[in-house]
N, C-alpha and C. Protein backbone atom coordinates (compact mmCIF):
# COMPACT_ATOMS: atom_id res chain seq x y z
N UNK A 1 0.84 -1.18 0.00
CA UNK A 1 0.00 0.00 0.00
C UNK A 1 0.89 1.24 0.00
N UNK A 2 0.39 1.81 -0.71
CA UNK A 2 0.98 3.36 -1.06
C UNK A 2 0.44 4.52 -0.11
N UNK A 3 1.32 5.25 0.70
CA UNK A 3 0.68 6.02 1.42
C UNK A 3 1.37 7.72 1.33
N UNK A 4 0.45 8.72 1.34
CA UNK A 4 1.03 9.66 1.09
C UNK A 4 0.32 11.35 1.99
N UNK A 5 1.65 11.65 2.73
CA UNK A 5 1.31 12.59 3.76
C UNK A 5 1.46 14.26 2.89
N UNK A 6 0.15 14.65 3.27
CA UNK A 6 0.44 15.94 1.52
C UNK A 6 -0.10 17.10 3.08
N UNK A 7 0.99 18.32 3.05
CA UNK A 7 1.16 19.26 3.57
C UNK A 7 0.98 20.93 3.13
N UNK A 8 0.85 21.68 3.42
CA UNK A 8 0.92 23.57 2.91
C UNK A 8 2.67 23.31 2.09
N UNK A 9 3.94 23.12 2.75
CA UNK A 9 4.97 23.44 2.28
C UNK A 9 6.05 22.02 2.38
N UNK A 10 5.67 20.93 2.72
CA UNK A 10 6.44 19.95 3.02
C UNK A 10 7.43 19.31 3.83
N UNK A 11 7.44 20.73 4.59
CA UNK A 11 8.54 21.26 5.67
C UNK A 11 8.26 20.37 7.19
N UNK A 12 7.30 20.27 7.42
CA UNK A 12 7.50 19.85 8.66
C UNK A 12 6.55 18.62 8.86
N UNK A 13 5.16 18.71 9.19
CA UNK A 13 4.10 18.00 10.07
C UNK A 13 4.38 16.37 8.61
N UNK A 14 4.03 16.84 7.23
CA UNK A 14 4.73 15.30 6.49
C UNK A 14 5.58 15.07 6.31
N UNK A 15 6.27 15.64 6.67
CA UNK A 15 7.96 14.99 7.06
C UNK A 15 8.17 14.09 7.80
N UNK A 16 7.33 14.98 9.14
CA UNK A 16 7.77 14.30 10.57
C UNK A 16 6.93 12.69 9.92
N UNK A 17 5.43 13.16 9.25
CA UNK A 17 4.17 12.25 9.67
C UNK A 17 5.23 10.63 9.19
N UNK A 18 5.85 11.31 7.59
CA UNK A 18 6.94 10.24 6.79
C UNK A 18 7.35 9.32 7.10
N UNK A 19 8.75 10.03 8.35
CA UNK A 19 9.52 9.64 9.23
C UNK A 19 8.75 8.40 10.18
N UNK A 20 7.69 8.72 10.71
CA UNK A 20 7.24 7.77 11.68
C UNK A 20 6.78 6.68 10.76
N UNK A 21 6.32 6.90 9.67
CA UNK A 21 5.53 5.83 8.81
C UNK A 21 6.43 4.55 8.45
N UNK A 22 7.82 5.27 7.69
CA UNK A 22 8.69 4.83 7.36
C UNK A 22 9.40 3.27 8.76
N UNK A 23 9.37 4.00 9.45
CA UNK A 23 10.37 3.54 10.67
C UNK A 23 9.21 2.76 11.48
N UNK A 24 8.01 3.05 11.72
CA UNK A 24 6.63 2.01 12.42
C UNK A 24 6.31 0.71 11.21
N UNK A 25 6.17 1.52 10.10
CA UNK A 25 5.25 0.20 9.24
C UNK A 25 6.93 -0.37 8.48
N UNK A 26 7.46 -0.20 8.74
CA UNK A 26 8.42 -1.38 7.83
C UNK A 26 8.34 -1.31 6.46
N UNK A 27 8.81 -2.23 5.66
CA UNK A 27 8.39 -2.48 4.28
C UNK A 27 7.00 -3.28 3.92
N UNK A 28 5.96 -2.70 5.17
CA UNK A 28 4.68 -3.27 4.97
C UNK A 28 4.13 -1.94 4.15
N UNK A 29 4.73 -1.10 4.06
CA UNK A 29 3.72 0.21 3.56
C UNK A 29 5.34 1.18 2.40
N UNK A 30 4.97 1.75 1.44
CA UNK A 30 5.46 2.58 0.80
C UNK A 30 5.17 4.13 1.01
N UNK A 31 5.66 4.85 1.53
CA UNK A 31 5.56 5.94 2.15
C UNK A 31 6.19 7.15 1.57
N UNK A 32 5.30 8.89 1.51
CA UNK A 32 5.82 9.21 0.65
C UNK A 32 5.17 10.71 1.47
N UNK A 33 6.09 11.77 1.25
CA UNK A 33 5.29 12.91 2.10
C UNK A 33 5.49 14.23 0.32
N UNK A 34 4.38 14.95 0.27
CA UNK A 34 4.65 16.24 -0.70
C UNK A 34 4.06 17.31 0.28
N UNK A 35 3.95 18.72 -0.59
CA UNK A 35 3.26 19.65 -0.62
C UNK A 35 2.53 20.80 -1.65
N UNK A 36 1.45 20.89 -1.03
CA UNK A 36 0.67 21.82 -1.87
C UNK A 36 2.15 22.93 -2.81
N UNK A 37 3.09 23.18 -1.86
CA UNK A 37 4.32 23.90 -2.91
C UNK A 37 5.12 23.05 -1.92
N UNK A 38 7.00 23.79 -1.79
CA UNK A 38 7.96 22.91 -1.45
C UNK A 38 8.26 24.08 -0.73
N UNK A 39 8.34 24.03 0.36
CA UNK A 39 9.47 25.37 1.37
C UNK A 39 10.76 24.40 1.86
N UNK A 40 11.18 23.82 1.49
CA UNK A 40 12.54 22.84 2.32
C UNK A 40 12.33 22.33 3.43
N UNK A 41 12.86 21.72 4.35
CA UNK A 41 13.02 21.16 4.81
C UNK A 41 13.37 21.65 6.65
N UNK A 42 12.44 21.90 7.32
CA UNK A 42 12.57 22.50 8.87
C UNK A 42 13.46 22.06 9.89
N UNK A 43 14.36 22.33 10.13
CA UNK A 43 15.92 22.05 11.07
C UNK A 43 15.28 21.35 12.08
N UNK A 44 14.40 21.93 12.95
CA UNK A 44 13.82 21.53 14.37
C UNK A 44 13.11 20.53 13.88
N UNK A 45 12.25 20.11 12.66
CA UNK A 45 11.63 18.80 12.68
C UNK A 45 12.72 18.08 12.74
N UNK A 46 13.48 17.88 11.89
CA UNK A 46 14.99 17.19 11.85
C UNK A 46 15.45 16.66 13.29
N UNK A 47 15.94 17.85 14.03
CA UNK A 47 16.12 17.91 15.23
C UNK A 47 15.22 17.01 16.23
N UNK A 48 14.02 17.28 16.57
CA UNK A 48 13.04 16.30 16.97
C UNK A 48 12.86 14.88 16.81
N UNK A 49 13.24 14.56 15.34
CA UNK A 49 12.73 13.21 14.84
C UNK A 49 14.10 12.66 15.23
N UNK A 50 15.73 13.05 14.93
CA UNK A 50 16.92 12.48 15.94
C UNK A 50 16.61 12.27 17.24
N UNK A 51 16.11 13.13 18.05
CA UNK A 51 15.62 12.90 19.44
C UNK A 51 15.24 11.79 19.80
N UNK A 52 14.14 11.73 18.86
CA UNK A 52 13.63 9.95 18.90
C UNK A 52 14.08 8.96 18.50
N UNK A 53 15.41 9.36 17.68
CA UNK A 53 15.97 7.85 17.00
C UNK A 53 15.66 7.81 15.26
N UNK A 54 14.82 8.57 14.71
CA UNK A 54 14.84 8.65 13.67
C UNK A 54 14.83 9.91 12.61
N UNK A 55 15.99 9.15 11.60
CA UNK A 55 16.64 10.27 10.95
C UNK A 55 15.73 10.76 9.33
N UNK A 56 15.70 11.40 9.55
CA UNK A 56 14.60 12.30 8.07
C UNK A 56 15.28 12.90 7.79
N UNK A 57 16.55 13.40 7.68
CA UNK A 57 17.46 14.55 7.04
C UNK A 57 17.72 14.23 5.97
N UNK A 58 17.65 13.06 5.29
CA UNK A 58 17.77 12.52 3.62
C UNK A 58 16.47 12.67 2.70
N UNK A 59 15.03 13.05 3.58
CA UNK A 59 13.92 12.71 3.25
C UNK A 59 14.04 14.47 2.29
N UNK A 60 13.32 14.18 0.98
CA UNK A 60 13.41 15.27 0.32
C UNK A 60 11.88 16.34 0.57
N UNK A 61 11.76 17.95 0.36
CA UNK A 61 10.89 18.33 0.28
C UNK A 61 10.09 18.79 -0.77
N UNK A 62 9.21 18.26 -1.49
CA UNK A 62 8.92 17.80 -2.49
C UNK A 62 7.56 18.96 -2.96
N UNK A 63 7.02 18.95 -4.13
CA UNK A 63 5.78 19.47 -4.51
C UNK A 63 5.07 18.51 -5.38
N UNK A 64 3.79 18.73 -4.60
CA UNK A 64 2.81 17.71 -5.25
C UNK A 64 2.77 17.44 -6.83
N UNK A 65 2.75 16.25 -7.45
CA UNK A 65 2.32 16.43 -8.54
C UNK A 65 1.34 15.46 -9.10
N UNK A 66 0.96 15.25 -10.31
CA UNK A 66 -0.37 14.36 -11.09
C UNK A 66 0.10 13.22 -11.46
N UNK A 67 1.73 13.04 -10.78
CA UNK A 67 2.38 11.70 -11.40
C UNK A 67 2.68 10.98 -9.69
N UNK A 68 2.42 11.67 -9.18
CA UNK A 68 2.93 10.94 -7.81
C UNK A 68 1.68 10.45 -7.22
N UNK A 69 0.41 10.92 -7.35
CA UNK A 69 -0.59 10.65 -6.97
C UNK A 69 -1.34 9.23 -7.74
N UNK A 70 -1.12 9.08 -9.11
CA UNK A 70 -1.43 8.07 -9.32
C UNK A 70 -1.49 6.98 -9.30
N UNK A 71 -0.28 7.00 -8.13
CA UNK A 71 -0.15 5.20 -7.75
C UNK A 71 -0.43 4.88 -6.51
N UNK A 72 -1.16 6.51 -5.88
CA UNK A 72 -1.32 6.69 -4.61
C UNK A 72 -2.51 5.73 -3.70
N UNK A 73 -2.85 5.17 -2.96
CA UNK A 73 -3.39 4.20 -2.09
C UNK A 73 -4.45 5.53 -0.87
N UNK A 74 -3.29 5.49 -0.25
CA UNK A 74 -4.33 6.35 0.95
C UNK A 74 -3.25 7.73 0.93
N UNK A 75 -4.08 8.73 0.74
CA UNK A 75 -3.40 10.45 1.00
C UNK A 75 -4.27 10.87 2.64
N UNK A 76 -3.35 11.62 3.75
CA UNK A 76 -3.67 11.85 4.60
C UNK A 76 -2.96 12.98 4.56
N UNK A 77 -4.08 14.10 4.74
CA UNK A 77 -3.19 16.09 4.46
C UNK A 77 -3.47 15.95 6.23
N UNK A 78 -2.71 16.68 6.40
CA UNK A 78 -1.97 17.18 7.81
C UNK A 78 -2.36 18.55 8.26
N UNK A 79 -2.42 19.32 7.29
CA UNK A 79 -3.23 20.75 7.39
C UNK A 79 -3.83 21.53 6.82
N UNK A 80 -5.02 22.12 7.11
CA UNK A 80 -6.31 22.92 6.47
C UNK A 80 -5.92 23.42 5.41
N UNK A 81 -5.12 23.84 4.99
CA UNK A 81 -4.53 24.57 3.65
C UNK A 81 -4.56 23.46 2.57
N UNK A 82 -4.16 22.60 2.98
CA UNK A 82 -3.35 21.31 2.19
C UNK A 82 -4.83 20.77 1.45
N UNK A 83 -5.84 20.39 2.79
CA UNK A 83 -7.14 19.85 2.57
C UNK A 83 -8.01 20.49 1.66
N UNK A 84 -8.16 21.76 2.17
CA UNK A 84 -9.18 22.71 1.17
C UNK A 84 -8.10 22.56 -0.01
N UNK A 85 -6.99 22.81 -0.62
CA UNK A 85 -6.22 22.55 -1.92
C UNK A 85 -6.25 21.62 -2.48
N UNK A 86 -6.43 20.19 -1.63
CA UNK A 86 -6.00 19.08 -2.04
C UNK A 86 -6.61 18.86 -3.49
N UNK A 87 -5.56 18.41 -4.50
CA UNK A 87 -6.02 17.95 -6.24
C UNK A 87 -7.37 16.92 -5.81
N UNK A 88 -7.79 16.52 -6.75
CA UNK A 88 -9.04 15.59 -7.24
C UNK A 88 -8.22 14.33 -7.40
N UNK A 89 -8.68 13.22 -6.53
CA UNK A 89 -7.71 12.48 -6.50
C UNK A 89 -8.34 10.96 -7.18
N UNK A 90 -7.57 10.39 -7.66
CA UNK A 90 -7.94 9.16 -8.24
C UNK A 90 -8.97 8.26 -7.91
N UNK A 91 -10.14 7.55 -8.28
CA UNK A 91 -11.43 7.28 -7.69
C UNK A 91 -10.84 6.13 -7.14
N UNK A 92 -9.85 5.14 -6.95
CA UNK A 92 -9.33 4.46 -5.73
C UNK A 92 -8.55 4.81 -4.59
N UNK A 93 -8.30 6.18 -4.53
CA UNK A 93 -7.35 6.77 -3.39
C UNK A 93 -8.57 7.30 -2.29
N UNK A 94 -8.58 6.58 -1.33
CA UNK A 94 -8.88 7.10 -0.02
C UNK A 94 -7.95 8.06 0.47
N UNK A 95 -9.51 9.21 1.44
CA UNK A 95 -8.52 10.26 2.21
C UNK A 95 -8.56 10.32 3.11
N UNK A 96 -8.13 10.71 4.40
CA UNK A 96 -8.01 11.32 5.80
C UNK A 96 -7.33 12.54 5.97
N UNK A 97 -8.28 13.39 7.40
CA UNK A 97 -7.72 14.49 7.08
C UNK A 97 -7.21 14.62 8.68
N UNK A 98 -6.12 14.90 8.64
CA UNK A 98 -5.66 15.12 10.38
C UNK A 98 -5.23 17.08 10.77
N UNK A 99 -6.15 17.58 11.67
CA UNK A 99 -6.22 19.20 11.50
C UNK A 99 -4.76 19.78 12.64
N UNK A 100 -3.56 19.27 11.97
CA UNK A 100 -2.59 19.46 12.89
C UNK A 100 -2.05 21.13 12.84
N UNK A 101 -1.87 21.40 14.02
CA UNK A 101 -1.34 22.86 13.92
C UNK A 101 0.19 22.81 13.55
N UNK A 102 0.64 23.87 12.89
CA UNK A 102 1.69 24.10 12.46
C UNK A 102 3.18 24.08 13.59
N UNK A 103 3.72 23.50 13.47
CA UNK A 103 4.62 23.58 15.07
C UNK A 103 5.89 24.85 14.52
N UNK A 104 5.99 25.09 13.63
CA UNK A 104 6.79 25.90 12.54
C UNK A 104 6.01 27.55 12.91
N UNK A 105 5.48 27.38 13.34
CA UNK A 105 4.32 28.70 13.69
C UNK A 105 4.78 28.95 15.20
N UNK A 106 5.44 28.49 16.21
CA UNK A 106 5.17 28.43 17.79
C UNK A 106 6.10 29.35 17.84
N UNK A 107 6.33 30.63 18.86
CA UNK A 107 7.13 31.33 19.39
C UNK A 107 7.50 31.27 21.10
N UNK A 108 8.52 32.16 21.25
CA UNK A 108 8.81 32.19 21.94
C UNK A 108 10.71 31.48 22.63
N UNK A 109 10.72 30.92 23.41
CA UNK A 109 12.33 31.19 23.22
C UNK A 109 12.65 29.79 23.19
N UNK A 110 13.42 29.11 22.41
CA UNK A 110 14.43 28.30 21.80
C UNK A 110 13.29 27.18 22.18
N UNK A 111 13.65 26.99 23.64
CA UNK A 111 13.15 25.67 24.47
C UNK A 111 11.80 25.56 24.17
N UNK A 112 10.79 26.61 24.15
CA UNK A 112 9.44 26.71 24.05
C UNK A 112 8.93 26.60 22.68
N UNK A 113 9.53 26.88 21.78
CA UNK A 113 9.49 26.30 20.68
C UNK A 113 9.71 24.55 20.23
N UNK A 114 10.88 24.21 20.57
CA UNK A 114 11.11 22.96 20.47
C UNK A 114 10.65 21.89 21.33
N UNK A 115 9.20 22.90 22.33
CA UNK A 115 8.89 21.58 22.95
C UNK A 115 7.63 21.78 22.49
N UNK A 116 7.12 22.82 21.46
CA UNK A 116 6.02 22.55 20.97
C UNK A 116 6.11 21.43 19.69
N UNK A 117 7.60 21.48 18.85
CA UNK A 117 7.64 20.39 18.09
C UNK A 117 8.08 19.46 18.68
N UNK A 118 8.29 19.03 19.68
CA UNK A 118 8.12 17.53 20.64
C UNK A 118 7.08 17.09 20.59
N UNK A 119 5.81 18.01 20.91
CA UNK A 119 4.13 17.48 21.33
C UNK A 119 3.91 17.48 19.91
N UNK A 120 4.61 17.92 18.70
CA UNK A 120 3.80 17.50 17.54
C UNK A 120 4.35 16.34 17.20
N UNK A 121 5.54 15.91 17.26
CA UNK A 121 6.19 14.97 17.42
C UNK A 121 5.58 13.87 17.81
N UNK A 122 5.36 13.66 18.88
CA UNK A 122 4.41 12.74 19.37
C UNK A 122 3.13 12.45 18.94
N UNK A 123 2.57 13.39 19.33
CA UNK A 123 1.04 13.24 18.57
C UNK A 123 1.08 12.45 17.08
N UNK A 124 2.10 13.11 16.12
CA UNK A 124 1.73 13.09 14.91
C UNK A 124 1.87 11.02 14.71
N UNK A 125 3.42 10.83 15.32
CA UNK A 125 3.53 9.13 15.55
C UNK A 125 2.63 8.49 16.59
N UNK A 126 1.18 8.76 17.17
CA UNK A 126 0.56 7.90 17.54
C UNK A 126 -0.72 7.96 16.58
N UNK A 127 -0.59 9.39 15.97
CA UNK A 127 -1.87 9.00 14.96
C UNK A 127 -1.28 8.04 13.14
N UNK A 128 0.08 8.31 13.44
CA UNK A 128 0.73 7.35 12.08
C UNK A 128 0.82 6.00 12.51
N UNK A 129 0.62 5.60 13.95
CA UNK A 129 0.80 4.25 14.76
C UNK A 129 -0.89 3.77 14.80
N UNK A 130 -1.60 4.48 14.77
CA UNK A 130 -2.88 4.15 14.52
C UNK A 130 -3.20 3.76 13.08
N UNK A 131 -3.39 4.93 12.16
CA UNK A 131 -3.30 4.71 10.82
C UNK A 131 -2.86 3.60 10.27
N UNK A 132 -1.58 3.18 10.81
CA UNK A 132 -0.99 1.81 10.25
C UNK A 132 -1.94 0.70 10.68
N UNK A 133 -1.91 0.64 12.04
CA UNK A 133 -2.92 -0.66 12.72
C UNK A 133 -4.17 -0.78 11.70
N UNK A 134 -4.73 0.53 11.44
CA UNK A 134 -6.03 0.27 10.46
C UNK A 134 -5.62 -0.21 9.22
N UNK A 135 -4.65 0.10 8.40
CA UNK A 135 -4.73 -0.33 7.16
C UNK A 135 -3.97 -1.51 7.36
N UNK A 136 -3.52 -2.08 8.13
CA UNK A 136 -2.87 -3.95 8.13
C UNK A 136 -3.66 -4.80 7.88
């Protein structure tokens, strides 16, 4: 099964969502993160997902296109932008929509930031630890 985490910029929340997919489901699932456009790649998601043991710094930040979707299985957008944008998707691709806040958005000083991308961190790998259990 083909699975694909589609984001506003690619930068963070399907990166991270990627990362967990990649490293929970094994080579039971093909895993694949874009975005509505491509902003690169967010240091502190990076940062976060080492924390836990897994590395996404090779994972590219990508922009959606009409060739990546077609072999697509299940698309799960990560945020309201992504959802209301999302293309017209192939009449066998199931969707889910998860309304995650931006952790790329949080202020305040160093620590308070990076422990708001901890709690997205988390969150995001028990709802990619769920997701998987359903589609096995």
């Amino acid at each position: 099964m083909k699975i694909l985490f589609l984001c506003t910029g690619n930068s963070c929340r399907s990166q991270i969502a990627e990362g967990w997919a990649k490293t929970l489901g094994g080579d039971r699932f093909e895993v694949y993160s874009a975005g509505i456009e491509s902003h690169g790649k967010n240091p502190r998601a990076i940062a976060v997902m080492q924390e836990a043991g897994v590395d996404i710094s090779a994972q590219e930040s990508t922009k959606l296109t009409d060739a990546m979707l077609a072999g697509i299985d299940y698309v799960v957008t990560v945020c309201g932008h992504a959802d209301e944008h999302c293309p017209v998707l192939p009449a066998q691709t199931r969707k889910e929509h998860w309304p995650l806040s931006d952790p790329a958005k949080a202020t305040g000083s160093e620590e308070e930031i990076m422990a708001v991308f901890r709690a997205s961190r988390d969150d995001i790998k028990q709802r990619v630890a769920d997701l998987l259990q359903r589609l096995s």
